[in-house]
Protein backbone atom coordinates (compact mmCIF):
# COMPACT_ATOMS: atom_id res chain seq x y z
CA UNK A 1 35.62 -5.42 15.20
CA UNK A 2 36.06 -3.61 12.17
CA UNK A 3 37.45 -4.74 8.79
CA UNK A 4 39.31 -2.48 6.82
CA UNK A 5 38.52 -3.15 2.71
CA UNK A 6 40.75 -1.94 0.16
CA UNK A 7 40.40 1.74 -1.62
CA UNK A 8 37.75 2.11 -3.77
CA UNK A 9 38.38 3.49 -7.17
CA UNK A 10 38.92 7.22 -6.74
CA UNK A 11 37.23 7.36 -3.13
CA UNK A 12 37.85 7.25 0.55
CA UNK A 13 38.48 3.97 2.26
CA UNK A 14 34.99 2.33 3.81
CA UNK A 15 35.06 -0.10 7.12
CA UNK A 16 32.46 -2.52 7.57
CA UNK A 17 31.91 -4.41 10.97
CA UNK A 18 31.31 -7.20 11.49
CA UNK A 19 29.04 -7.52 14.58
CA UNK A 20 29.57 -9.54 17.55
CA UNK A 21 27.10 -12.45 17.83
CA UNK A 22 24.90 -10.32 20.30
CA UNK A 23 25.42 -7.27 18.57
CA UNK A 24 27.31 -5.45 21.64
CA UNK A 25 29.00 -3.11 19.31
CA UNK A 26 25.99 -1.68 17.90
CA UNK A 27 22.88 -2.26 20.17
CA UNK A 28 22.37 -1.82 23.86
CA UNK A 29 20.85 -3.73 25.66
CA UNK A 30 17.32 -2.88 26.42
CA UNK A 31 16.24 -3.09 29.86
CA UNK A 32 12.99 -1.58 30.63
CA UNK A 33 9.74 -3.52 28.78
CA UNK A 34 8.60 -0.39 27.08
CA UNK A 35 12.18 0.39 25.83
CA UNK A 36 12.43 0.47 21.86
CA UNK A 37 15.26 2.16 19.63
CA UNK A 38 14.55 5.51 17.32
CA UNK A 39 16.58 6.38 14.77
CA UNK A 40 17.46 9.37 13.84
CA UNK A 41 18.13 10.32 9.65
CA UNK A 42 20.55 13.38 9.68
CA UNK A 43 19.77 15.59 6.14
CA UNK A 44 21.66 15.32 3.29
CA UNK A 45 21.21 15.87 -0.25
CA UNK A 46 20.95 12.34 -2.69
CA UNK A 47 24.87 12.13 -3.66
CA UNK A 48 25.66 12.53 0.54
CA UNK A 49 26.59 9.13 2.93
CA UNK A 50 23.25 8.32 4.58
CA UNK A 51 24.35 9.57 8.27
CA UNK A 52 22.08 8.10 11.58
CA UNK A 53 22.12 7.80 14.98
CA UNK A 54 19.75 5.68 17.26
CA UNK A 55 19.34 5.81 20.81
CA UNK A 56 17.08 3.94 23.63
CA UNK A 57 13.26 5.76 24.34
CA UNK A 58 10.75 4.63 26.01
CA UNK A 59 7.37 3.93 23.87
CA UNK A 60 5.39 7.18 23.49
CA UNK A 61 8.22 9.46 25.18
CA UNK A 62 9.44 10.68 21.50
CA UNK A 63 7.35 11.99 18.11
CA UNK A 64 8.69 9.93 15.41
CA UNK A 65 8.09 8.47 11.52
CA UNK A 66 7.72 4.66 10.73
CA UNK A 67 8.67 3.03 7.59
CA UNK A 68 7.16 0.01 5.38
CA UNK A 69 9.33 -1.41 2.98
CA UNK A 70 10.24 -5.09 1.90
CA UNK A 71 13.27 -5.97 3.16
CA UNK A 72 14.50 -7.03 -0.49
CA UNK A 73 17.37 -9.07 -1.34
CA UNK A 74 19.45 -10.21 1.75
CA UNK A 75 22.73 -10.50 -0.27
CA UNK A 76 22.23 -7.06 -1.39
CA UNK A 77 23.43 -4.70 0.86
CA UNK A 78 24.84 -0.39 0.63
CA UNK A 79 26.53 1.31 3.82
CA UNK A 80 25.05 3.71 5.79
CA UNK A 81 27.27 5.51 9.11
CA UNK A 82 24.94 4.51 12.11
CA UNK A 83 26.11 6.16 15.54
CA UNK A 84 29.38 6.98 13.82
CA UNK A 85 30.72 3.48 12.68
CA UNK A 86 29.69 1.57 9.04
CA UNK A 87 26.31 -0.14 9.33
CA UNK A 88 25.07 -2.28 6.00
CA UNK A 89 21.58 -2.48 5.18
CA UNK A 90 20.02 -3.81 1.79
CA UNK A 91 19.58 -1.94 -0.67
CA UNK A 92 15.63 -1.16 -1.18
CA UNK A 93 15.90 0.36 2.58
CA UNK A 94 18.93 1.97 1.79
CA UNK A 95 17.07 3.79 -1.36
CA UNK A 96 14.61 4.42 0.92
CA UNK A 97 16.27 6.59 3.07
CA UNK A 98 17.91 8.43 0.40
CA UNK A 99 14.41 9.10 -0.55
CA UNK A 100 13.08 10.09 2.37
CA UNK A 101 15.90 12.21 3.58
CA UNK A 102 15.17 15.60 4.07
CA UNK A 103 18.17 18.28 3.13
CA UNK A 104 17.03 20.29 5.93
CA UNK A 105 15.89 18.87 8.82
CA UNK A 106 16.63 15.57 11.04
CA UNK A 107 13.86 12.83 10.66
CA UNK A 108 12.85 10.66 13.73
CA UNK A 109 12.17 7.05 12.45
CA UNK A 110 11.47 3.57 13.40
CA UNK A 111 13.40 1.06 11.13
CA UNK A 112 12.63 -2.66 12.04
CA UNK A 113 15.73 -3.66 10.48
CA UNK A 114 17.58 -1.22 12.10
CA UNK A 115 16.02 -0.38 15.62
CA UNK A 116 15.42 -4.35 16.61
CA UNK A 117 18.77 -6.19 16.80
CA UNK A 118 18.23 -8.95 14.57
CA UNK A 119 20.80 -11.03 15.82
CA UNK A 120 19.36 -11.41 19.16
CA UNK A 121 16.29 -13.91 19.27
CA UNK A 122 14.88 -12.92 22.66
CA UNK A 123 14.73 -9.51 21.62
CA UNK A 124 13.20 -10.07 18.52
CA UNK A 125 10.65 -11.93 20.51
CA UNK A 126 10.17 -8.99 22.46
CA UNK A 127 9.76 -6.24 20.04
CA UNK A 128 7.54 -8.37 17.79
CA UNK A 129 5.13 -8.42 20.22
CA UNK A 130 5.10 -4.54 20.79
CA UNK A 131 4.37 -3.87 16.85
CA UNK A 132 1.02 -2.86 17.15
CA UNK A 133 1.80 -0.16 19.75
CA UNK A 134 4.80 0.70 17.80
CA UNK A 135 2.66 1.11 14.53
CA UNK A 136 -0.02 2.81 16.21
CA UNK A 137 2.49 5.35 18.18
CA UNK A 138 3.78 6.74 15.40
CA UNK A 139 2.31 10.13 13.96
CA UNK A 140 2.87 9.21 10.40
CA UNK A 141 3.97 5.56 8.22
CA UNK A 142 5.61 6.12 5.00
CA UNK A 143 5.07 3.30 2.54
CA UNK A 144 7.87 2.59 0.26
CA UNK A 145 6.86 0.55 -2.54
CA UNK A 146 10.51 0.92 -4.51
CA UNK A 147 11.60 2.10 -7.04
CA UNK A 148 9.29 3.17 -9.55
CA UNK A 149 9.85 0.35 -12.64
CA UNK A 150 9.41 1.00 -16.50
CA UNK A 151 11.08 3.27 -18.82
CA UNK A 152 12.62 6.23 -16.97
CA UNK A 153 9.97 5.31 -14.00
CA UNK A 154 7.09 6.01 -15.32
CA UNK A 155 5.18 3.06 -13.92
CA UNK A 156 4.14 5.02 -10.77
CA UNK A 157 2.72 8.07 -12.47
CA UNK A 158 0.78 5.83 -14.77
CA UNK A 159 -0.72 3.47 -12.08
CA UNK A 160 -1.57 6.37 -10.07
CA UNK A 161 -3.83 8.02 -13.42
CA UNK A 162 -5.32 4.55 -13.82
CA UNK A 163 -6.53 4.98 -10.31
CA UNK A 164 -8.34 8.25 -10.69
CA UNK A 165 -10.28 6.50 -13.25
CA UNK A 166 -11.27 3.25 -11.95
CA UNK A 167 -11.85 5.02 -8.64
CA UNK A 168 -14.82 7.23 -10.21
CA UNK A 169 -18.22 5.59 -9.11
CA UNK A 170 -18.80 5.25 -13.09
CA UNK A 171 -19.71 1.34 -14.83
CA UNK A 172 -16.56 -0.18 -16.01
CA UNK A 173 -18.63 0.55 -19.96
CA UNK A 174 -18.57 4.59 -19.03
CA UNK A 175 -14.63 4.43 -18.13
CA UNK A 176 -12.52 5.57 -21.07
CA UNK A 177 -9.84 3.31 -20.54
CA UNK A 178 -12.47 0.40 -21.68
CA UNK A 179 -14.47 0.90 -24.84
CA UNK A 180 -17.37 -1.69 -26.41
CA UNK A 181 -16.20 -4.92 -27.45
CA UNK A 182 -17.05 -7.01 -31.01
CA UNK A 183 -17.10 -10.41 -29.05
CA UNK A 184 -17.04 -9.32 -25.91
CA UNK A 185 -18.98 -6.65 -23.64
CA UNK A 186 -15.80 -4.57 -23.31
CA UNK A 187 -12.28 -4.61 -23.99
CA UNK A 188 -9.21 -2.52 -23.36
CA UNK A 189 -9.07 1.19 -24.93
CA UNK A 190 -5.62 0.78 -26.97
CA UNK A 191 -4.51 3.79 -25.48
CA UNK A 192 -4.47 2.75 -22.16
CA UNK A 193 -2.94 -0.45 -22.12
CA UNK A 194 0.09 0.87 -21.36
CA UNK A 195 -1.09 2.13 -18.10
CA UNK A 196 -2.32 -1.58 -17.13
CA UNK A 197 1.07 -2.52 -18.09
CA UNK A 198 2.33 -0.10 -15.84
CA UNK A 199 -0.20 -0.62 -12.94
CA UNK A 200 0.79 -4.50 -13.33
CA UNK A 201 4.35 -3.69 -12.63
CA UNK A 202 3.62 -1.63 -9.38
CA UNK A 203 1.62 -4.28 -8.16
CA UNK A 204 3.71 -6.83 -8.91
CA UNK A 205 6.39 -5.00 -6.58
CA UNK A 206 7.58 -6.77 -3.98
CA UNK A 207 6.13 -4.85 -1.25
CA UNK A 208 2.66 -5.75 -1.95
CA UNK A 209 3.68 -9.56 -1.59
CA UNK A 210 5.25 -9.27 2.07
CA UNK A 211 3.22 -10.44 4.89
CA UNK A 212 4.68 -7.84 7.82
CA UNK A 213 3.40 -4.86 5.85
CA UNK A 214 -0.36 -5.45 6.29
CA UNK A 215 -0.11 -4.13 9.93
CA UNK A 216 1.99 -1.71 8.68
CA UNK A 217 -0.65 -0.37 6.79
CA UNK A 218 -3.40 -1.00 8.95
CA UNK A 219 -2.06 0.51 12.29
CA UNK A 220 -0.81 4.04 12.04
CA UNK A 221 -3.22 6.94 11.74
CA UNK A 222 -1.71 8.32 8.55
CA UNK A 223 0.03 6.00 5.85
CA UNK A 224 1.02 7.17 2.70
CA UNK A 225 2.42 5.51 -0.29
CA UNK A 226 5.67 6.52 -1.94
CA UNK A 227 7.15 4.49 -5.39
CA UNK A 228 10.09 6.21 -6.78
CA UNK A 229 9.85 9.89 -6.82
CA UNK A 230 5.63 9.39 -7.12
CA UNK A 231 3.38 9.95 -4.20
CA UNK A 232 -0.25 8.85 -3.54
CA UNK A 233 -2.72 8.55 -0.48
CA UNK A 234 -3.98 5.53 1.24
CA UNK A 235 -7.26 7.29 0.48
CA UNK A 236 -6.54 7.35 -2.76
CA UNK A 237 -6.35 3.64 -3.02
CA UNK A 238 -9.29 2.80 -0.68
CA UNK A 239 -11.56 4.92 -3.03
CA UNK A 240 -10.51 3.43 -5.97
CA UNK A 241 -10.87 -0.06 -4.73
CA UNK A 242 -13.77 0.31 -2.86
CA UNK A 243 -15.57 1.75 -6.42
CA UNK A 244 -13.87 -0.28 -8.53
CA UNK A 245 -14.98 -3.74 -6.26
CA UNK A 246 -18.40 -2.23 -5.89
CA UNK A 247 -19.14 -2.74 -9.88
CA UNK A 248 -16.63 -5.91 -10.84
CA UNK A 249 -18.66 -8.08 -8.29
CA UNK A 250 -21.98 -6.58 -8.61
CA UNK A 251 -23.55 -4.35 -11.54
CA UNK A 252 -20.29 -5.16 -14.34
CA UNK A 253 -19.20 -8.87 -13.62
CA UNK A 254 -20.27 -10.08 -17.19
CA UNK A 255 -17.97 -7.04 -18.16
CA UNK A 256 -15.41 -7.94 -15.77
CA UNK A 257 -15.18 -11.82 -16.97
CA UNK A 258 -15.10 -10.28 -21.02
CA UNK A 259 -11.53 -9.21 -19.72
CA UNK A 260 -10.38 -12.40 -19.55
CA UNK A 261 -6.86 -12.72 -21.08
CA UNK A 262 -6.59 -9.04 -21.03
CA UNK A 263 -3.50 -7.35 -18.81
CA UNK A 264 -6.70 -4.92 -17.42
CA UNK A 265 -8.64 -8.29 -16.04
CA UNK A 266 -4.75 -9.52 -14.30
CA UNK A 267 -4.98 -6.10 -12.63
CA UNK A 268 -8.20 -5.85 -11.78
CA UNK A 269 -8.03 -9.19 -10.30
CA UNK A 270 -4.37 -8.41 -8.56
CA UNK A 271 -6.24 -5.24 -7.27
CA UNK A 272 -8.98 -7.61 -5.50
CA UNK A 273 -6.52 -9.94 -4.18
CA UNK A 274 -3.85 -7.43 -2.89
CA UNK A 275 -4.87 -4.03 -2.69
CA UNK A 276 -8.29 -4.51 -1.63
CA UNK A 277 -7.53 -6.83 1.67
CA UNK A 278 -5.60 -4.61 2.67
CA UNK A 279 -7.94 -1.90 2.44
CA UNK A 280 -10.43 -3.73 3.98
CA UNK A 281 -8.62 -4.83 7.02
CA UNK A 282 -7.55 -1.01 7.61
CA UNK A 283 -11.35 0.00 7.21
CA UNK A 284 -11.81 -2.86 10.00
CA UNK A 285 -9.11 -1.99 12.31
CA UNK A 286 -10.28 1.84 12.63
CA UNK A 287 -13.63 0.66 13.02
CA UNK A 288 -12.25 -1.67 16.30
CA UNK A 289 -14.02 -4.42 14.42
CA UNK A 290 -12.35 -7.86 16.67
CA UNK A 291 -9.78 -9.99 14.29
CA UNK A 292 -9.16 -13.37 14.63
CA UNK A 293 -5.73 -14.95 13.94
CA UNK A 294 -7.46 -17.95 11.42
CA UNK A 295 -9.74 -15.18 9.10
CA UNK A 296 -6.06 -13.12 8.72
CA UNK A 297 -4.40 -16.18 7.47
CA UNK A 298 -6.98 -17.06 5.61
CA UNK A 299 -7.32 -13.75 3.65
CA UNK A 300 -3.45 -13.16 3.34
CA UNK A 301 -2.29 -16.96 2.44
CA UNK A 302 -0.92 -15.16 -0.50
CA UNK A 303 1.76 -13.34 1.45
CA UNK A 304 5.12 -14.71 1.91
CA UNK A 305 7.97 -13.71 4.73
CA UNK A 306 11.76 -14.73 4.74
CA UNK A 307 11.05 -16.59 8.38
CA UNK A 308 7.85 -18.72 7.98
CA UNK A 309 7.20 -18.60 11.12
CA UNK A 310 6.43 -14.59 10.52
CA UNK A 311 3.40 -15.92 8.31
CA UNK A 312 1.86 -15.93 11.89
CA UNK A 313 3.79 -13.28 13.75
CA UNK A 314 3.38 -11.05 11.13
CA UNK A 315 -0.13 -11.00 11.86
CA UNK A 316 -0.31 -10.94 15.75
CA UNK A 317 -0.23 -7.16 15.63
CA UNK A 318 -4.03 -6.64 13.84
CA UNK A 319 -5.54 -9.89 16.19
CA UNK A 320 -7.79 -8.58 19.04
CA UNK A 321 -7.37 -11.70 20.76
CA UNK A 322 -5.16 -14.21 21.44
CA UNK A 323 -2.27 -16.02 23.67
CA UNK A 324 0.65 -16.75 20.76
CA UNK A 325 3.32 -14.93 21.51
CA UNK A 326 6.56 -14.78 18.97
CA UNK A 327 8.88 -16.97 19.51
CA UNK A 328 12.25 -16.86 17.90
CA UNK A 329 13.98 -19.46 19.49
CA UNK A 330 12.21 -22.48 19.12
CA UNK A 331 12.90 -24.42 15.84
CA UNK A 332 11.06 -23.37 13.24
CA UNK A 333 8.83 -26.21 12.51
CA UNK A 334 7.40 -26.22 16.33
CA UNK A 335 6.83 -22.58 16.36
CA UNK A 336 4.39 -22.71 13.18
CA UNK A 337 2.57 -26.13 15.04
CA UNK A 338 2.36 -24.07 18.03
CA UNK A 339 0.56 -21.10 16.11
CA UNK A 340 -1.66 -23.55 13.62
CA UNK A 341 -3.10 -24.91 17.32
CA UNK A 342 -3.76 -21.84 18.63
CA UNK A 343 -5.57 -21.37 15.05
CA UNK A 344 -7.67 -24.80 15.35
CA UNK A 345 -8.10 -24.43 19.18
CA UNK A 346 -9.60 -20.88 18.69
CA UNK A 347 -13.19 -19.69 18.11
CA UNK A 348 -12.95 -21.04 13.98
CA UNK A 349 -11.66 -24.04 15.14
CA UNK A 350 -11.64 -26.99 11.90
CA UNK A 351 -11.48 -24.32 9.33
CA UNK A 352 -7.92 -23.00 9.71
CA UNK A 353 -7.42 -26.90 8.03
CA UNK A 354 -8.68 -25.58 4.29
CA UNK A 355 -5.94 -24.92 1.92
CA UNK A 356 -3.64 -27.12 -0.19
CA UNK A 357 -0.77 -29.49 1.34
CA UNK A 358 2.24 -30.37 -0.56
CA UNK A 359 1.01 -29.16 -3.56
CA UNK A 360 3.74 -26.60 -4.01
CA UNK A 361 6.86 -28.43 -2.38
CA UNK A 362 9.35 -25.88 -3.10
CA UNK A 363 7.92 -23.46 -0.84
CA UNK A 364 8.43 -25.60 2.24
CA UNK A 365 11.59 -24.78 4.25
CA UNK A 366 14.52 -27.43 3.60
CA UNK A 367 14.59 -29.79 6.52
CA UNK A 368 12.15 -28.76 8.25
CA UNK A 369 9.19 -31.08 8.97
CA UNK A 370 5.96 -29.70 9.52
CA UNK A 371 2.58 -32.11 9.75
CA UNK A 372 0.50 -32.56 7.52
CA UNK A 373 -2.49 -31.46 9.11
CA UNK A 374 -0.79 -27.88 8.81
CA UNK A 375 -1.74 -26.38 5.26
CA UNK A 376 0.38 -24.91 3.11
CA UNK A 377 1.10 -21.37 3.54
CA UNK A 378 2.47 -19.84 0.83
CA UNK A 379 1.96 -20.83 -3.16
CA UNK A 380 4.50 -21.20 -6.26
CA UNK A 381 6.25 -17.99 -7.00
CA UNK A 382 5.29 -19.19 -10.72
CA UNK A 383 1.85 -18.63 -9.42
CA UNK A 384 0.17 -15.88 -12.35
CA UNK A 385 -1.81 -12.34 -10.67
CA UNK A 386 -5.33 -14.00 -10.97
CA UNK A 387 -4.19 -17.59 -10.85
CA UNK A 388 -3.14 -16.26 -7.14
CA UNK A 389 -6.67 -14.14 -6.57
CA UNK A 390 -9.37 -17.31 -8.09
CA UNK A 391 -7.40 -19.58 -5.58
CA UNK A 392 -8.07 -16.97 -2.81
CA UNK A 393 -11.77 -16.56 -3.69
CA UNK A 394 -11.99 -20.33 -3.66
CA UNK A 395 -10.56 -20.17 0.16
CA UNK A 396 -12.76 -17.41 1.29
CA UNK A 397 -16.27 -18.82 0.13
CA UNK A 398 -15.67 -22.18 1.84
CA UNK A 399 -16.92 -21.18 5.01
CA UNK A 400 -20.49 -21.23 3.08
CA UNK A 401 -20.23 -24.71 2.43
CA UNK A 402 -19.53 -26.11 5.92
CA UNK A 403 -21.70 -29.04 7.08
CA UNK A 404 -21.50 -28.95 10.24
CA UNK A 405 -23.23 -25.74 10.65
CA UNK A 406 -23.12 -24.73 14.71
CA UNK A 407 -21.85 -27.87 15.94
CA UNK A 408 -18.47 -26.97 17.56
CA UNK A 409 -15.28 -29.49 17.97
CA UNK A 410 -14.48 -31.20 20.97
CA UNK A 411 -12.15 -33.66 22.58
CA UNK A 412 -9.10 -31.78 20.21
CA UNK A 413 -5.47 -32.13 21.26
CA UNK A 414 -2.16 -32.94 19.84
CA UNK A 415 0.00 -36.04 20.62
CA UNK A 416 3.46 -36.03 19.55
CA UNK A 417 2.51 -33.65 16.52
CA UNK A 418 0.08 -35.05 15.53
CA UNK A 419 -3.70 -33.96 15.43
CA UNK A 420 -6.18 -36.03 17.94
CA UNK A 421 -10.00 -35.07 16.69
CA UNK A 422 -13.10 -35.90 17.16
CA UNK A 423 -15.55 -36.90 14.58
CA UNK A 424 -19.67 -36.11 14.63
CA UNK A 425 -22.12 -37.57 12.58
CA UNK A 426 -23.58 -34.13 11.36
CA UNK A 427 -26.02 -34.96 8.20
CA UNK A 428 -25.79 -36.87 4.75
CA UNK A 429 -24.25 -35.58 1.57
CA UNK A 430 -26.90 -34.20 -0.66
CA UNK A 431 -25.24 -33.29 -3.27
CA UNK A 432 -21.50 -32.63 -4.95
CA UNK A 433 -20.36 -29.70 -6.73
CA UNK A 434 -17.83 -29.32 -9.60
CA UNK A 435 -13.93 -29.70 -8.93
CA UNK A 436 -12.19 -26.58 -8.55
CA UNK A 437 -8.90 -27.08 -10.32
CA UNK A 438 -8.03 -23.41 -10.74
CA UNK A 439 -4.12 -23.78 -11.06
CA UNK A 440 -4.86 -26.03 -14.64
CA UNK A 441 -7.89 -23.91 -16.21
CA UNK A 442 -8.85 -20.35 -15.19
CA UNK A 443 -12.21 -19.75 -17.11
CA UNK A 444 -13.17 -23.40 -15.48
CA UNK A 445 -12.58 -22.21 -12.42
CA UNK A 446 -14.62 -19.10 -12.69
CA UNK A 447 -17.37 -21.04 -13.80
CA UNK A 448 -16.45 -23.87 -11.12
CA UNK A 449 -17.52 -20.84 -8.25
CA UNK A 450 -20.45 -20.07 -9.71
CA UNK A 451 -21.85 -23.02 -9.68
CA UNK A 452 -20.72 -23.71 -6.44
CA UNK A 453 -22.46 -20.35 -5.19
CA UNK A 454 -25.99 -21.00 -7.10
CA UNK A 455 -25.83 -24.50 -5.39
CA UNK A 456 -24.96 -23.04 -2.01
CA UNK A 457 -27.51 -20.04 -2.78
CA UNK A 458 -24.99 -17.26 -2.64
CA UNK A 459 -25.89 -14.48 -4.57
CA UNK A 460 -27.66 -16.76 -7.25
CA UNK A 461 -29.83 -13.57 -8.71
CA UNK A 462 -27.44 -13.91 -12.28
């Protein structure tokens, strides 16, 4: 049913519906399993009312464009006309499709948002579990950071520079944007801190953040990234952080470390932590290189999503693998026990339990009770760039320090929630590293690793 809203100040009168429960005004039903919704974008020029239709296809019977995005704020919504009748969307998707509108031509598109009824649970369920094919189907993914931020948008245009640079195979002493330190091996060049200010502020976007667009990017055959008016290449950014990595952890880490306190070390670190999994678990996906569901937590704990259970679901798409399937309808605290067991019951078994519990409250969905056996999955939004990236490199070298070597876990099972193990006398404690407190003092913390490393015999040449 529609809902006529009063006249808008020198402008035609808009209707907004207000959807059914199941969406019946909107969204057919779909009845055949490889049924999915395309939209199409009609042209237009900037000023125009996005116009769209969608209609019913079955996977692979149409050519068609998917989109990335981050949802944004829910509250915040614009208008679009969508098969003729008022459709609201939020407003970082809406900006994307005035960006990506063509004044021309008609673009075919899948729009999660848009082309899954969200309002029905079962299909959710349905069309979750289809995102890898849907991802891989399409001929071409457009990434849409956001709006470019900084004066006049110039944030974009200034990360994408900085990139060139760092992504020359060159020591981070030979770049120009560093230059020889007094009490330090390098510091910043003064005339490029502005472009680590800006490169801070594109990767602090929220897109980067969101846990659904890692299969995004990893999935479709050609990605590209779009921030504001600015374009760039995925292999753009897999050069440069595949260069850039290649020196920080190896031949330059003294140089890296000098940049401590710097905005170049925050991006450099942000870089590591966001950018480059992502690259890497591309690289591994088009090498058909097998995924688990625990190593994809693990490396994208970071991440958040507006459903917690999507921490998981999110993810299903990239694992080679595995029995969860989505499940909307269950409550949400036994959907994420159900996928932490099929984490602990898999082939990594006991290490899915690493990570921090309670530590970060406010980040734990109000009434919901979740046991704690089942780690935290998602830190303070408080949380700095490299604050975020040291607690991440603490996660991923644990596996290094595990005692029990090759002795797997038996007898496991959960009774009424609760985690039944079984315990195996594997060795003796040798010997006790430092505490890692990396939330309270960075520079410990970086020191904290290494020692841990040299003890552990990781890379213990330096």
């Amino acid at each position: 049913m529609a809902l006529a809203e009063p006249q808008n100040a020198g402008g035609p009168k808009i209707e907004y519906l207000r959807s059914k429960p199941n969406g019946e005004d909107i969204y057919a039903k779909l009845t055949h399993p490889d049924h999915i919704r395309l939209l199409t974008l009609n042209p237009g020029s900037s000023a125009d009312v996005i116009e769209c239709s969608m209609e019913v296809v079955r996977l692979g019977e149409r050519s068609y464009e998917a989109l990335s995005y981050a949802w944004g704020d829910l509250r915040v919504r614009e208008p679009i006309r969508l098969n003729g009748k008022s459709f609201q969307v939020t407003k970082n998707l809406w900006l994307a499709m005035r960006h990506l509108r063509d004044q021309s031509k008609p673009i075919v598109m899948w729009i999660d948002a848009i082309c899954i009824n969200q309002r029905d649970n079962d299909e959710k369920s349905e069309q979750v579990a289809k995102m890898r094919s849907i991802y891989e189907g399409c001929h071409h993914c457009s990434i849409w950071l956001g709006e470019s931020p900084g004066p006049a948008g110039e944030s974009a245009a200034m990360a994408s520079k900085l990139l060139d640079i760092l992504g020359k195979d060159q020591h981070l002493w030979e770049m120009p944007c560093f230059k020889k330190g007094v009490k330090r091996p390098i510091t910043t060049s003064e005339e490029y801190k502005e472009y680590f200010e800006a490169a801070k502020q594109v990767i602090d976007l929220a897109w980067w953040k969101r846990v659904w667009v890692v299969q995004e990017l990893a999935l479709p055959n050609e990605v590209e990234f779009i921030c504001g008016t600015v374009k760039f290449s995925y292999e753009k950014a897999r050069k440069g952080t595949e260069v850039l990595f290649k020196h920080c952890l190896e031949c330059c880490r003294a140089e890296m470390l000098g940049l401590l306190g710097e905005v170049a070390f925050e991006v450099l670190v942000a870089a590591y932590e966001r950018i480059g999994s992502m690259v890497t678990t591309r690289e591994e996906v088009r090498k058909g290189k097998a995924i688990n569901l625990t190593s994809l937590r693990r490396r994208f704990h970071m991440c958040q999503a507006t459903n917690k259970r999507d921490l998981f679901y999110g993810l299903l798409g990239l694992v080679s693998n595995t029995n969860l399937q989505p499940d909307y309808a269950s409550p949400w605290g036994d959907a994420i026990i159900g996928a932490a067991w099929m984490c602990v019951s898999g082939e990594n078994g006991m290490e899915f339990l690493l990570g921090e519990r309670t530590t970060y409250p406010s980040n734990r969905q109000e009434n919901v009770s979740v046991p704690s056996w089942i780690p935290d999955t998602c830190f303070d939004d408080d949380l700095s760039i490299f604050q975020a990236g040291l607690e991440q490199c603490r996660l991923l070298i644990y596996p290094f320090f595990t005692a029990s070597a090759s002795h797997s876990q038996k007898g496991l099972a959960i009774v009424h929630r609760a985690l039944k193990v079984q315990t195996c006398m594997v060795g003796t404690i040798d010997r006790v590293g430092e505490l890692c407190q990396p939330l309270e003092s960075i520079l410990q913390a970086i020191k904290t690793f290494l020692q841990w490393m040299k003890m552990a015999k990781i890379g213990t040449q330096d």
